[in-house]
N, C-alpha and C. Protein backbone atom coordinates (compact mmCIF):
# COMPACT_ATOMS: atom_id res chain seq x y z
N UNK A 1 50.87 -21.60 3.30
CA UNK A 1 51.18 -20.56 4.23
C UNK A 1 50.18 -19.41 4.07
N UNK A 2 49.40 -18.58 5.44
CA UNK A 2 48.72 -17.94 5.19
C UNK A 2 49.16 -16.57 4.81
N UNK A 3 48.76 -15.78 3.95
CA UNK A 3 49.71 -13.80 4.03
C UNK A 3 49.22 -13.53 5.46
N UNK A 4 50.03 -12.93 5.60
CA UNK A 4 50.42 -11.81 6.76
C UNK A 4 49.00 -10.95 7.37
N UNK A 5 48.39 -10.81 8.12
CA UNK A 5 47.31 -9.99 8.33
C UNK A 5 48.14 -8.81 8.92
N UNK A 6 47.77 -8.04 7.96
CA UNK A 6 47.92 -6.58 8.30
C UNK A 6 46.86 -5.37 8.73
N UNK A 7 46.95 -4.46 8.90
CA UNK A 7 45.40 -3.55 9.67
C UNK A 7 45.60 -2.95 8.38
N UNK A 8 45.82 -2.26 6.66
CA UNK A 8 45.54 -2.42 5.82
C UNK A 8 44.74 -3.49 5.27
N UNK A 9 45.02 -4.62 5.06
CA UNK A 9 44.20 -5.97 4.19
C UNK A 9 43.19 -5.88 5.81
N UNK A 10 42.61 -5.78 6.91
CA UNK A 10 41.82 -6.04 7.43
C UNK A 10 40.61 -5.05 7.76
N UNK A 11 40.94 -3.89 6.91
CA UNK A 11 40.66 -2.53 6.63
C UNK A 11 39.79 -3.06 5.22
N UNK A 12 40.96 -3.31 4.58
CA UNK A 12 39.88 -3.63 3.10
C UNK A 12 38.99 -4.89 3.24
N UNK A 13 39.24 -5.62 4.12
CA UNK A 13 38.07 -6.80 4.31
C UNK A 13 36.94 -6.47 4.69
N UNK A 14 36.86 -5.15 6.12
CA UNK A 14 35.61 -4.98 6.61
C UNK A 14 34.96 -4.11 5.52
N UNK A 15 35.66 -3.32 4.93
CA UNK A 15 35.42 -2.16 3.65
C UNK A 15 34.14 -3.05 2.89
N UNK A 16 35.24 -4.12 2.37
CA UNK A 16 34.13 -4.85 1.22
C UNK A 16 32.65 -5.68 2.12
N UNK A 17 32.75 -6.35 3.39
CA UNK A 17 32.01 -6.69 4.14
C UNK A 17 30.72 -5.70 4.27
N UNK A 18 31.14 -4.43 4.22
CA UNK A 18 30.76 -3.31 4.91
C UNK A 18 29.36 -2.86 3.79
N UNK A 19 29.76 -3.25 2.62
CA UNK A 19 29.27 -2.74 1.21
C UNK A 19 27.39 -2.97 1.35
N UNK A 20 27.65 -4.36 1.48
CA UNK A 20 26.13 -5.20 1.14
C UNK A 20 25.61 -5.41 2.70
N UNK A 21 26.11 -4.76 3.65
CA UNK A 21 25.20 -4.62 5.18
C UNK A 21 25.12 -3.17 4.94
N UNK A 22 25.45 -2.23 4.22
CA UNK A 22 24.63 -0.91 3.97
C UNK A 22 23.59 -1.00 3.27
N UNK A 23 23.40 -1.25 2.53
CA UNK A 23 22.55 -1.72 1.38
C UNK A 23 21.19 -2.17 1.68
N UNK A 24 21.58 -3.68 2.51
CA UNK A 24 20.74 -4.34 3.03
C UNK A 24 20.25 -3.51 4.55
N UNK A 25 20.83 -2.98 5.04
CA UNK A 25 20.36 -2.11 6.03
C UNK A 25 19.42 -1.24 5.51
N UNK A 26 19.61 -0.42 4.62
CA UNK A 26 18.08 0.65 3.83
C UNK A 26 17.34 -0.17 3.48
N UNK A 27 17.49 -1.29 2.89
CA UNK A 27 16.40 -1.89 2.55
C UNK A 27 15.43 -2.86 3.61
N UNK A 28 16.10 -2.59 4.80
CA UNK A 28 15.58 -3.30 6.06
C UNK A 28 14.66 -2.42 6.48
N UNK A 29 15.37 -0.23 6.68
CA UNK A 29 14.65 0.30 7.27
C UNK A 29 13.72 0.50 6.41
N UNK A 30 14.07 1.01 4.93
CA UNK A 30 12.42 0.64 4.33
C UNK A 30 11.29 -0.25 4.38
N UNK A 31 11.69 -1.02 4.19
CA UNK A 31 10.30 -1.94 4.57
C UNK A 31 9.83 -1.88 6.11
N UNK A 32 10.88 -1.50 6.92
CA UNK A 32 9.91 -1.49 8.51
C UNK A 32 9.35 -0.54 8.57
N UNK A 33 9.43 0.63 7.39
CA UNK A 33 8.75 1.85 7.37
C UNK A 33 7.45 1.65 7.07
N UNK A 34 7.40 0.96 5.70
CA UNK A 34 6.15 0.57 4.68
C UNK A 34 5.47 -0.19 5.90
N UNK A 35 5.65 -1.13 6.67
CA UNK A 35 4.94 -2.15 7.73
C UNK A 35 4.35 -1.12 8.69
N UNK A 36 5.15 -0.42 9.16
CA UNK A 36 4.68 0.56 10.57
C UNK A 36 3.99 1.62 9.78
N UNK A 37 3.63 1.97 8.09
CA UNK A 37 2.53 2.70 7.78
C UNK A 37 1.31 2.07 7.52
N UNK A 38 1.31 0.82 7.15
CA UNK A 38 0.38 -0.18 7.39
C UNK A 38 0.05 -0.44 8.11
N UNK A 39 0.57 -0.81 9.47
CA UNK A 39 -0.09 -0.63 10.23
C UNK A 39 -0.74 0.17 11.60
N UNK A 40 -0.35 1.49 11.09
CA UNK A 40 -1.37 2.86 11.29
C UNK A 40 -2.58 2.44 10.67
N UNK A 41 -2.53 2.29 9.34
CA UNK A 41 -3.56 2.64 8.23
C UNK A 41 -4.84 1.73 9.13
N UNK A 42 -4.48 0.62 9.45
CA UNK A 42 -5.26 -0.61 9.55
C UNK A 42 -6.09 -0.16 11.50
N UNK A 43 -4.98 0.55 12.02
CA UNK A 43 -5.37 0.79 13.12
C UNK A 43 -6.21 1.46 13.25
N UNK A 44 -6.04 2.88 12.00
CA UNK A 44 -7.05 4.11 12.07
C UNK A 44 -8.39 3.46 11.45
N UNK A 45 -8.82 2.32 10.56
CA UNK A 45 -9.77 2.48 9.75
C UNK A 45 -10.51 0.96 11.48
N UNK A 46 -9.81 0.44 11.70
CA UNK A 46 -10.24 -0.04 13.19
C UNK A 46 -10.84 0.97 13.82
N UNK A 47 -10.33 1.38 14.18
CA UNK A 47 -10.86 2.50 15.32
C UNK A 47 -12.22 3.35 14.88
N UNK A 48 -11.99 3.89 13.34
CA UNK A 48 -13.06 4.24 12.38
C UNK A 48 -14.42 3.49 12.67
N UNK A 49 -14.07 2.39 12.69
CA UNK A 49 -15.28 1.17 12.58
C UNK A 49 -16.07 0.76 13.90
N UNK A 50 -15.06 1.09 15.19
CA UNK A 50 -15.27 1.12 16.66
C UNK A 50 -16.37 2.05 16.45
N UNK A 51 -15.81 2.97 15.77
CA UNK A 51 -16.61 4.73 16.10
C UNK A 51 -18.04 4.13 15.35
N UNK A 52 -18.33 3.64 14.69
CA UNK A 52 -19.47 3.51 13.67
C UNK A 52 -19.87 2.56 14.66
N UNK A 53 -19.38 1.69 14.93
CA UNK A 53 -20.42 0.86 16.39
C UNK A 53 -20.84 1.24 17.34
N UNK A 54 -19.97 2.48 17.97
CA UNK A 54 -20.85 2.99 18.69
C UNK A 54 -21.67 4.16 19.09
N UNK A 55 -21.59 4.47 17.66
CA UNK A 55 -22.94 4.96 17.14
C UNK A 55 -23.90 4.57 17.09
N UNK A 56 -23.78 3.03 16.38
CA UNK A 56 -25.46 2.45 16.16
C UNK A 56 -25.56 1.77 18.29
N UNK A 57 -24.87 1.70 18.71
CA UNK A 57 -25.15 1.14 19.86
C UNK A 57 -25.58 2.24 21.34
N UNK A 58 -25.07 3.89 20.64
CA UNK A 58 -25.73 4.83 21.44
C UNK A 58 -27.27 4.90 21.14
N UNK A 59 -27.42 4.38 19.81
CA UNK A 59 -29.01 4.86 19.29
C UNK A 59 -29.50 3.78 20.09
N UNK A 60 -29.07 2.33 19.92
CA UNK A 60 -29.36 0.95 20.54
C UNK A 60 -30.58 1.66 21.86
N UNK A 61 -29.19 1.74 22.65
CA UNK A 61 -29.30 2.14 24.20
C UNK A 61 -30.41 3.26 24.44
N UNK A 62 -30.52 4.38 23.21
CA UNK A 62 -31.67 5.50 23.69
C UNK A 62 -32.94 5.11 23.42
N UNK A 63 -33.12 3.89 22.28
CA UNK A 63 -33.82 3.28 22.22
C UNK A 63 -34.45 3.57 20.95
N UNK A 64 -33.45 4.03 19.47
CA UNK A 64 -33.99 4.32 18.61
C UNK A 64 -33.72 3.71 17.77
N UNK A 65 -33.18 2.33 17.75
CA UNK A 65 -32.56 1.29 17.30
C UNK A 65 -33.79 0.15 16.34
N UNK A 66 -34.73 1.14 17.09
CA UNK A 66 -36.20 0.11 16.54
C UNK A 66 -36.36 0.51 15.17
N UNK A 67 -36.31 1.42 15.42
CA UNK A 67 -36.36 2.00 13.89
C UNK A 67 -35.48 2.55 12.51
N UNK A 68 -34.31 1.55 12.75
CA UNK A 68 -33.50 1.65 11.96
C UNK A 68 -33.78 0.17 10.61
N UNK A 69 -33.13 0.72 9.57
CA UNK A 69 -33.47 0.27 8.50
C UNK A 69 -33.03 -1.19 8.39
N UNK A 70 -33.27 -2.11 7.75
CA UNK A 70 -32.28 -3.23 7.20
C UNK A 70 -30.75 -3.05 6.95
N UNK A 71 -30.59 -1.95 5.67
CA UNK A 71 -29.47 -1.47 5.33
C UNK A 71 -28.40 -1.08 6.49
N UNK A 72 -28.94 -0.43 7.37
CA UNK A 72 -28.28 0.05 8.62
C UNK A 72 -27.35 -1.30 9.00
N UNK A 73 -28.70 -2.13 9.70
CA UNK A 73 -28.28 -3.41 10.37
C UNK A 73 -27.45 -3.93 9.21
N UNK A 74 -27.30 -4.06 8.06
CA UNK A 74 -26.09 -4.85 7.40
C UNK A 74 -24.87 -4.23 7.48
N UNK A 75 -24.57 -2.40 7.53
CA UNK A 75 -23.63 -2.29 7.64
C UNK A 75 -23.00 -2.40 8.98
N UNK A 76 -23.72 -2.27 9.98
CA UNK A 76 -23.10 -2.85 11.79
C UNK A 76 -22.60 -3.87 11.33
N UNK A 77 -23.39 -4.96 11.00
CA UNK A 77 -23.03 -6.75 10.83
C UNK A 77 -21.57 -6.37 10.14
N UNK A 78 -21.23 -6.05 9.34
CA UNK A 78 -19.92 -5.80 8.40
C UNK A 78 -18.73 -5.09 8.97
N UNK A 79 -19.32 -4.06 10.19
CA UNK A 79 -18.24 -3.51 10.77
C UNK A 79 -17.63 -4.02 11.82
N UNK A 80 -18.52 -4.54 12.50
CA UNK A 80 -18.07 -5.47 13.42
C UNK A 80 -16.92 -6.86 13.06
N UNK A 81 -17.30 -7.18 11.75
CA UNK A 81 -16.21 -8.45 11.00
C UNK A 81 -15.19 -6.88 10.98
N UNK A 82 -14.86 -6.19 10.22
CA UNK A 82 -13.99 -5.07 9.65
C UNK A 82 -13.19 -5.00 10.80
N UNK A 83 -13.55 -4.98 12.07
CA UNK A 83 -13.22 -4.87 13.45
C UNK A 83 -11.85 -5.72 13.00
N UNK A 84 -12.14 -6.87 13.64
CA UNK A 84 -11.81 -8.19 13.89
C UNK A 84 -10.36 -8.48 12.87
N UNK A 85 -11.19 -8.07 11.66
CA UNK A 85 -10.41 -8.14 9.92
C UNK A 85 -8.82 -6.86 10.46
N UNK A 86 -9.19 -5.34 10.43
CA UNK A 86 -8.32 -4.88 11.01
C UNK A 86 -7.22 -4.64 11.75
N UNK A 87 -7.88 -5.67 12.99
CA UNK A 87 -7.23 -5.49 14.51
C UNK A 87 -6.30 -6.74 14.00
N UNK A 88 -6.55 -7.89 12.81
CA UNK A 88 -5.33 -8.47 12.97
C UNK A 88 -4.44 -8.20 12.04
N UNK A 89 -4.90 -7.62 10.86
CA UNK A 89 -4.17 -7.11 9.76
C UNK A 89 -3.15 -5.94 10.67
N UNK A 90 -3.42 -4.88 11.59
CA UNK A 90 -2.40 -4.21 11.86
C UNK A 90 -1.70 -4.98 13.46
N UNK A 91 -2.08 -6.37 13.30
CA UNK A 91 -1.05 -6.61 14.50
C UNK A 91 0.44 -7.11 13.55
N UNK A 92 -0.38 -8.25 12.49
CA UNK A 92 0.79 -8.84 11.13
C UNK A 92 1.78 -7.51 11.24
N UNK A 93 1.07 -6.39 10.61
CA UNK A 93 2.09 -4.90 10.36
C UNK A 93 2.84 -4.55 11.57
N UNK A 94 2.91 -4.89 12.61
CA UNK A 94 3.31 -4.36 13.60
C UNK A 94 4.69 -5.34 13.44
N UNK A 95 3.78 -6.57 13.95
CA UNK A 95 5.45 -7.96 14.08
C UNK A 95 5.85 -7.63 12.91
N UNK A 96 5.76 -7.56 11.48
CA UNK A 96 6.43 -7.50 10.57
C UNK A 96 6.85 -6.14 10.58
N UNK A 97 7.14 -4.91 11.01
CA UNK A 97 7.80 -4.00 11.03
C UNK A 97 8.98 -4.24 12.31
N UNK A 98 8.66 -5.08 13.83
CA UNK A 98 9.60 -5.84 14.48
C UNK A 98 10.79 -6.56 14.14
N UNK A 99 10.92 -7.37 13.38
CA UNK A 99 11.28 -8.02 12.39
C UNK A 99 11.62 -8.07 10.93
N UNK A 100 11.57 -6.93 10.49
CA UNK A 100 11.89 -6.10 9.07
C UNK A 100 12.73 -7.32 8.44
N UNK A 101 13.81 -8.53 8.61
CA UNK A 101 14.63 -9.28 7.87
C UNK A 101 13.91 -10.57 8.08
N UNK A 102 12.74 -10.74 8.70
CA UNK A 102 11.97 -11.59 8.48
C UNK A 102 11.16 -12.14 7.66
N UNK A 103 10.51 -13.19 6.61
CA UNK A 103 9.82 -13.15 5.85
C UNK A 103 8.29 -13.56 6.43
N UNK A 104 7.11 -12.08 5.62
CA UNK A 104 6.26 -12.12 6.34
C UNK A 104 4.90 -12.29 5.10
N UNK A 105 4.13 -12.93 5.04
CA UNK A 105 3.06 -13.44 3.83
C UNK A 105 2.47 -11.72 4.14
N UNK A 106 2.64 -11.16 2.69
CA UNK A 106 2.05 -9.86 2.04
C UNK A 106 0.89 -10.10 1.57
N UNK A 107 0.24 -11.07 1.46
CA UNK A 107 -0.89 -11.57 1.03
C UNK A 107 -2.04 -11.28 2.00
N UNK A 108 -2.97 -10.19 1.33
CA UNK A 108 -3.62 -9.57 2.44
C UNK A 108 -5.34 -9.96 1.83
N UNK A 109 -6.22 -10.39 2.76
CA UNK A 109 -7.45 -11.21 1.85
C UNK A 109 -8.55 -9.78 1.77
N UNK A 110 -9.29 -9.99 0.88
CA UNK A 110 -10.22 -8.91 0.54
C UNK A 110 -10.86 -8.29 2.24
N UNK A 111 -11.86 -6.94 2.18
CA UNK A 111 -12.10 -6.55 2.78
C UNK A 111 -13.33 -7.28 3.54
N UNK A 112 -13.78 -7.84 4.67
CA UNK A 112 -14.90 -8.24 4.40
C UNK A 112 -15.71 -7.40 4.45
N UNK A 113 -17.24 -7.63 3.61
CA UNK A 113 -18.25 -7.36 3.54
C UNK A 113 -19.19 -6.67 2.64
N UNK A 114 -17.56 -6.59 1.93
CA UNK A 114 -17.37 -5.79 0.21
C UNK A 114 -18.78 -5.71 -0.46
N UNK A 115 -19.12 -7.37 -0.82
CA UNK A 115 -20.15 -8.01 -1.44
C UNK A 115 -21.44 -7.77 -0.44
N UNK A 116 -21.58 -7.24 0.12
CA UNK A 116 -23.03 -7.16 1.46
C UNK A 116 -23.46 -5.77 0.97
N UNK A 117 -21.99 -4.89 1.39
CA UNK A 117 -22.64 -3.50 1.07
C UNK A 117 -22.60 -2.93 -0.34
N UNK A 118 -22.18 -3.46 -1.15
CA UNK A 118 -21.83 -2.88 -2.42
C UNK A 118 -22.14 -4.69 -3.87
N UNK A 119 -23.46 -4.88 -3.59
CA UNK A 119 -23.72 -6.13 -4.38
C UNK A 119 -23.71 -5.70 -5.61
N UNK A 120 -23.37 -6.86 -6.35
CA UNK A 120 -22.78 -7.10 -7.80
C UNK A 120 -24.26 -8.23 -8.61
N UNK A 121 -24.01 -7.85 -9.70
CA UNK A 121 -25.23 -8.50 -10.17
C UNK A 121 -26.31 -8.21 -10.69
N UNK A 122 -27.37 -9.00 -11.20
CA UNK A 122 -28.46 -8.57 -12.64
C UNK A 122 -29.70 -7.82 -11.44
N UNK A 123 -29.73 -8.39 -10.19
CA UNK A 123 -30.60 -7.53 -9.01
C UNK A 123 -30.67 -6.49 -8.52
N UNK A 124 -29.10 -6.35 -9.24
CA UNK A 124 -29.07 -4.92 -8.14
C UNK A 124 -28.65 -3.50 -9.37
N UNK A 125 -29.20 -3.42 -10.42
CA UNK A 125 -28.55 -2.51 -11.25
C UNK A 125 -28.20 -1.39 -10.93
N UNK A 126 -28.01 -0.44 -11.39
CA UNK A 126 -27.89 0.95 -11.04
C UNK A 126 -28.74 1.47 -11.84
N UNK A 127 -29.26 2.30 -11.15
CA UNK A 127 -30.40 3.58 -11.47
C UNK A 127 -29.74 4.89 -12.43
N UNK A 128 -30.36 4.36 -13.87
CA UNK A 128 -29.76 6.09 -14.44
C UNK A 128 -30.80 7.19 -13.53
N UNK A 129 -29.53 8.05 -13.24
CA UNK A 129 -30.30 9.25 -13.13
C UNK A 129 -30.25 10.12 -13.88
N UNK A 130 -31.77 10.95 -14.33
CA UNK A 130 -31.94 12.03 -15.59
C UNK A 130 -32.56 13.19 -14.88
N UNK A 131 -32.00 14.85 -15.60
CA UNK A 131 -32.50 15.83 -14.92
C UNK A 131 -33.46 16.22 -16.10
N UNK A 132 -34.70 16.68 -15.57
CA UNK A 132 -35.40 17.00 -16.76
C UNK A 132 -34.85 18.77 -17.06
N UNK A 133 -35.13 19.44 -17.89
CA UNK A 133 -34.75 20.74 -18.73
C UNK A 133 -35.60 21.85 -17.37
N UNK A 134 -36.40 21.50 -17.03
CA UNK A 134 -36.95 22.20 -15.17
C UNK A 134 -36.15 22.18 -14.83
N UNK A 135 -35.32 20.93 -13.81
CA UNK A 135 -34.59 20.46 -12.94
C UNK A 135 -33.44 21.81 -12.69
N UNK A 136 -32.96 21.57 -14.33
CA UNK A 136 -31.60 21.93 -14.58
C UNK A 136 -31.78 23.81 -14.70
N UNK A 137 -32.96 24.58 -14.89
CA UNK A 137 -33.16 25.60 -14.46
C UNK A 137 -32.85 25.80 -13.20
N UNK A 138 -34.22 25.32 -12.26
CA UNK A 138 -34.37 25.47 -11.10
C UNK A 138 -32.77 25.38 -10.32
N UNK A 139 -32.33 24.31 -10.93
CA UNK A 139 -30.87 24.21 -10.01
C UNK A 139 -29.94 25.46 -10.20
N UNK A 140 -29.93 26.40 -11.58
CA UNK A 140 -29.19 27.07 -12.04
C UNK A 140 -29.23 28.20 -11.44
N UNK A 141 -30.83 28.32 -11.26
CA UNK A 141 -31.63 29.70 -10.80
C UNK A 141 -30.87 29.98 -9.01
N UNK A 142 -31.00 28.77 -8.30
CA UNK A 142 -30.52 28.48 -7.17
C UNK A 142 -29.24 28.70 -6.92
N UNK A 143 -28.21 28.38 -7.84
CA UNK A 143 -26.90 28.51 -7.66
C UNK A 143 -26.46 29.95 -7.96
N UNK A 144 -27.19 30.63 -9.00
CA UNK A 144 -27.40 32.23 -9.11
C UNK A 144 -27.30 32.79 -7.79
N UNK A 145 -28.79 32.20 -7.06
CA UNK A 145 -28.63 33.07 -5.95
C UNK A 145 -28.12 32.45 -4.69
N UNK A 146 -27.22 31.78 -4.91
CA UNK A 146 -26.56 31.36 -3.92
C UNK A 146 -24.98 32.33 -4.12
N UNK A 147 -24.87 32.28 -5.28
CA UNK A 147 -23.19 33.13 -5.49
C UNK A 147 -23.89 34.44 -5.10
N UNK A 148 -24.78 35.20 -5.27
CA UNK A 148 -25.21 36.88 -5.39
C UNK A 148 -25.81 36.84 -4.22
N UNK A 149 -25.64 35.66 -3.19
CA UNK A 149 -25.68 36.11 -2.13
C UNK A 149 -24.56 35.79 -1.21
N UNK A 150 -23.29 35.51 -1.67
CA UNK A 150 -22.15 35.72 -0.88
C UNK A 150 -21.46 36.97 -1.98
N UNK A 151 -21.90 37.32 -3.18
CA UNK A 151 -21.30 38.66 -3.39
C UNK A 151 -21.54 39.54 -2.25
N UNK A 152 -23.19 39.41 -1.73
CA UNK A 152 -23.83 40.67 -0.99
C UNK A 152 -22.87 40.60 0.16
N UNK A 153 -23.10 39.31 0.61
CA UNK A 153 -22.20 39.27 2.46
C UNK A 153 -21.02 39.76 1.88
N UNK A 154 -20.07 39.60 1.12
CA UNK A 154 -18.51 40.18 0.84
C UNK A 154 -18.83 42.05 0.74
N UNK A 155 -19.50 42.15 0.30
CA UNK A 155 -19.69 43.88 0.08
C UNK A 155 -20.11 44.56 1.28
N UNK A 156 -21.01 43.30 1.81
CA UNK A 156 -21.37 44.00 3.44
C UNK A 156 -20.34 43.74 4.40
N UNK A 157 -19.13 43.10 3.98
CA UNK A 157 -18.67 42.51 5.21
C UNK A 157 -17.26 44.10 4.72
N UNK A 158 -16.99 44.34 3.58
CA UNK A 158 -16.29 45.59 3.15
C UNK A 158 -16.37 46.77 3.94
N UNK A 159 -18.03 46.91 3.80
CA UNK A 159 -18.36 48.21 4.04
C UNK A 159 -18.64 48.39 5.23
């Protein structure tokens, strides 16, 4: 025989029901938070990279493109992948902020082009740089009169 349903005992059923869909609800809107800041992040450094293309493609067009370096041309080649790399990394962030109780691969692959602009290896060392006991005058002497001449503008700007 079943007990009696009463609006007490059906009170305490939704009560306890009620417990672990709060719970799981913050932890839904959090993560659609973390997704929809991801994918801003991914949108802005897209758009970043648009901007850097068409830069080198205003110079292209004025016709000063001839005379740009190697280095130049590798970082276009890289932004253009970064493009591509971006635009789908913040679409993932988008559906996965859609879908917050969905499971979505967090597994996000390196940046490309990492290794192009920033090479690793016995070729490419780094350059100590040394100031000689001149250097470090001359620079000092300079920064002297660089402060004692915004003392002057502050006293003139007083008086």
């Amino acid at each position: 025989m079943m007990p009696k349903l009463t609006v007490r005992r059906l009170l305490v059923v939704f009560a306890i029901g009620a417990v672990p869909l709060w719970f799981g609800g913050r932890t839904i809107m959090a993560k659609r938070a973390m997704n929809l800041c991801e994918a801003n992040y991914h949108t802005r450094r897209e758009s970043e990279e648009r901007k850097n293309i068409a830069v080198f493609e205003q110079a292209k067009a004025a016709g000063k493109a001839d005379s740009i370096d190697p280095w130049t041309m590798r970082i276009v080649n890289v932004a253009y992948r970064r493009v591509a790399y971006h635009a789908r990394l913040a679409e993932q962030y988008r559906v996965a902020a859609s879908y917050p109780w969905k499971y979505v691969s967090q597994t996000v692959p390196s940046e490309p082009g990492e290794s192009e602009i920033w090479p690793r290896g016995d070729d490419h060392q780094l350059v100590e740089f040394k100031l000689s006991a001149e250097d470090l005058t001359s620079l000092s002497l300079s920064s002297n009169s660089l402060s004692g001449s915004k003392k002057q503008k502050k006293q003139n700007s007083i008086i």
